[in-house]
C-alpha atoms as a PDB file:
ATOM      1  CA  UNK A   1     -18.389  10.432   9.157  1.00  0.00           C
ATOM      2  CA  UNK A   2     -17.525   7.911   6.257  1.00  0.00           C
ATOM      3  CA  UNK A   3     -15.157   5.121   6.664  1.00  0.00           C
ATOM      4  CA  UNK A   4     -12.477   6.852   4.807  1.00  0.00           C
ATOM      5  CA  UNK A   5     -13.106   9.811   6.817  1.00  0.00           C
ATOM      6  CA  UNK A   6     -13.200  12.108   3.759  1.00  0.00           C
ATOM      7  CA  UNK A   7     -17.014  13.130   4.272  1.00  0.00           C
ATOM      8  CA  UNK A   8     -18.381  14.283   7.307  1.00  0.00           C
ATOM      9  CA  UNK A   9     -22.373  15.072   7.057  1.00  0.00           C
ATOM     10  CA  UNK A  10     -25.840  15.258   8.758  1.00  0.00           C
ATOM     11  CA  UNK A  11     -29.330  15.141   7.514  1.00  0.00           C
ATOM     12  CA  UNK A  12     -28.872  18.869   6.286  1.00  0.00           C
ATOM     13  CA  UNK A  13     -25.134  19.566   5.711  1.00  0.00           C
ATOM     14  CA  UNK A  14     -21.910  18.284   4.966  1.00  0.00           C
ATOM     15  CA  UNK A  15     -18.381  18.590   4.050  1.00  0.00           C
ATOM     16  CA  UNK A  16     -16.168  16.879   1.943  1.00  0.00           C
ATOM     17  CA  UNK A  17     -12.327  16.321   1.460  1.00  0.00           C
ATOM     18  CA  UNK A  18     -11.001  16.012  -2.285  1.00  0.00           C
ATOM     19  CA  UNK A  19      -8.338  13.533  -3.105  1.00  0.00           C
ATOM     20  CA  UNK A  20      -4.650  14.622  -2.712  1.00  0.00           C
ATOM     21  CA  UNK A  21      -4.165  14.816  -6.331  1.00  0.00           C
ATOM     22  CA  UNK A  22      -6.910  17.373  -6.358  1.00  0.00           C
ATOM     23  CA  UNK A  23      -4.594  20.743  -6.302  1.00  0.00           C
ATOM     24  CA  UNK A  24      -5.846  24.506  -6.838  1.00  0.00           C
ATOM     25  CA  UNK A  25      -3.210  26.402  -8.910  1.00  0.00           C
ATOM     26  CA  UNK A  26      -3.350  29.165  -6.908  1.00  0.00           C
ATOM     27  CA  UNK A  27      -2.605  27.202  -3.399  1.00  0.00           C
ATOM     28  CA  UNK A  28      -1.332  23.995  -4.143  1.00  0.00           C
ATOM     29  CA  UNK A  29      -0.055  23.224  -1.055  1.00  0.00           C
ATOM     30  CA  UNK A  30      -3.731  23.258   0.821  1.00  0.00           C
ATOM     31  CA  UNK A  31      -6.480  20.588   0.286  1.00  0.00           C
ATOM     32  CA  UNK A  32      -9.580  21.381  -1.598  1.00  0.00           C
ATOM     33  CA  UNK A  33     -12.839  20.844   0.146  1.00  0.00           C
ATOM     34  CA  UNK A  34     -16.641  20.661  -0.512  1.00  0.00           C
ATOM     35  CA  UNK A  35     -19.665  21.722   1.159  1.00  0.00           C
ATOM     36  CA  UNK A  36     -23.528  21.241   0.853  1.00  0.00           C
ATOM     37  CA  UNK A  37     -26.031  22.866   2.843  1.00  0.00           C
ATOM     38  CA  UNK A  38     -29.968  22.834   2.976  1.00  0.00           C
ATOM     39  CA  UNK A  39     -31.487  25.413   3.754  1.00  0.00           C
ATOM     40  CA  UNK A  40     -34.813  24.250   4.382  1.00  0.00           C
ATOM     41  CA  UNK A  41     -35.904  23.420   7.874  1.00  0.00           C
ATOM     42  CA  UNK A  42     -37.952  21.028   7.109  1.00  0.00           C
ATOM     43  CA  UNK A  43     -35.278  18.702   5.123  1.00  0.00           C
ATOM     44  CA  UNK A  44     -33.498  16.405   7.540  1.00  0.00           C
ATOM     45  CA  UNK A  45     -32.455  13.141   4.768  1.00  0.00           C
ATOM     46  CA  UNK A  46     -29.050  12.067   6.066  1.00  0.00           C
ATOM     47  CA  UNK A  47     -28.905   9.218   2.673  1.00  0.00           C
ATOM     48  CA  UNK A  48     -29.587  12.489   0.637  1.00  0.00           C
ATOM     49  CA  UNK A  49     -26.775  14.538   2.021  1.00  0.00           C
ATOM     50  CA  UNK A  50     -24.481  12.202   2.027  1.00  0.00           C
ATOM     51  CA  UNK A  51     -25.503  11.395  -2.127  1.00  0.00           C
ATOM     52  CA  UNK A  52     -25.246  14.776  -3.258  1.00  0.00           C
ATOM     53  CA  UNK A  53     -22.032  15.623  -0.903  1.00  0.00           C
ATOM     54  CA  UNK A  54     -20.172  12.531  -2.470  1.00  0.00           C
ATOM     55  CA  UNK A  55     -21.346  13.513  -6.097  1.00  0.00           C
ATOM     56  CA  UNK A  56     -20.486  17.249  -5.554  1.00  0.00           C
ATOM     57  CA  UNK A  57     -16.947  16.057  -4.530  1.00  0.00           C
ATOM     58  CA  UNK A  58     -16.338  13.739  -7.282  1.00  0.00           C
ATOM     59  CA  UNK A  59     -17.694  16.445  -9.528  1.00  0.00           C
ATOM     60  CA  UNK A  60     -14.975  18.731  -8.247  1.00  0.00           C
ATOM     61  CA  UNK A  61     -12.147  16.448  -8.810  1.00  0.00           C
ATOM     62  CA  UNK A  62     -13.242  15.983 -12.091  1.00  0.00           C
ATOM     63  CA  UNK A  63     -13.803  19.809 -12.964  1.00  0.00           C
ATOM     64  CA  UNK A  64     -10.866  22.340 -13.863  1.00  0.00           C
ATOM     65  CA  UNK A  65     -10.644  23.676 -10.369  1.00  0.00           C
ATOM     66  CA  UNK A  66      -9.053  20.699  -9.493  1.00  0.00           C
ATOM     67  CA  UNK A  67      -5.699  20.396 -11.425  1.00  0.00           C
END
């Protein structure tokens, strides 16, 4: 888990919590949330994970889903 507790991941998975400000039209009253998977059994990079989960996420709050 990160230290802001936002992300939560392993080597080939995680999950990640947009900011508060990050609100889908449709629902606005439930948070927005990320996930990355590998499905590869052989891929087990926990650095990696974590990388693309907090890059997806930022993405996301940066994208028109999130207004």
């Amino acid at each position: 888990m990160s230290e802001d507790e936002r992300f939560v991941y392993s080597g080939q998975a995680g999950v990640g919590r947009t900011l508060p400000s990050c609100q889908v039209s449709e629902h606005p009253e439930q948070d927005l949330y990320t996930a990355v998977e590998t499905r590869d059994s052989g891929i087990d990079d926990l650095a990696a994970i974590e990388k693309l989960l907090v890059a997806y996420t930022k993405a996301v709050e940066g994208s028109p889903a999130c207004r």
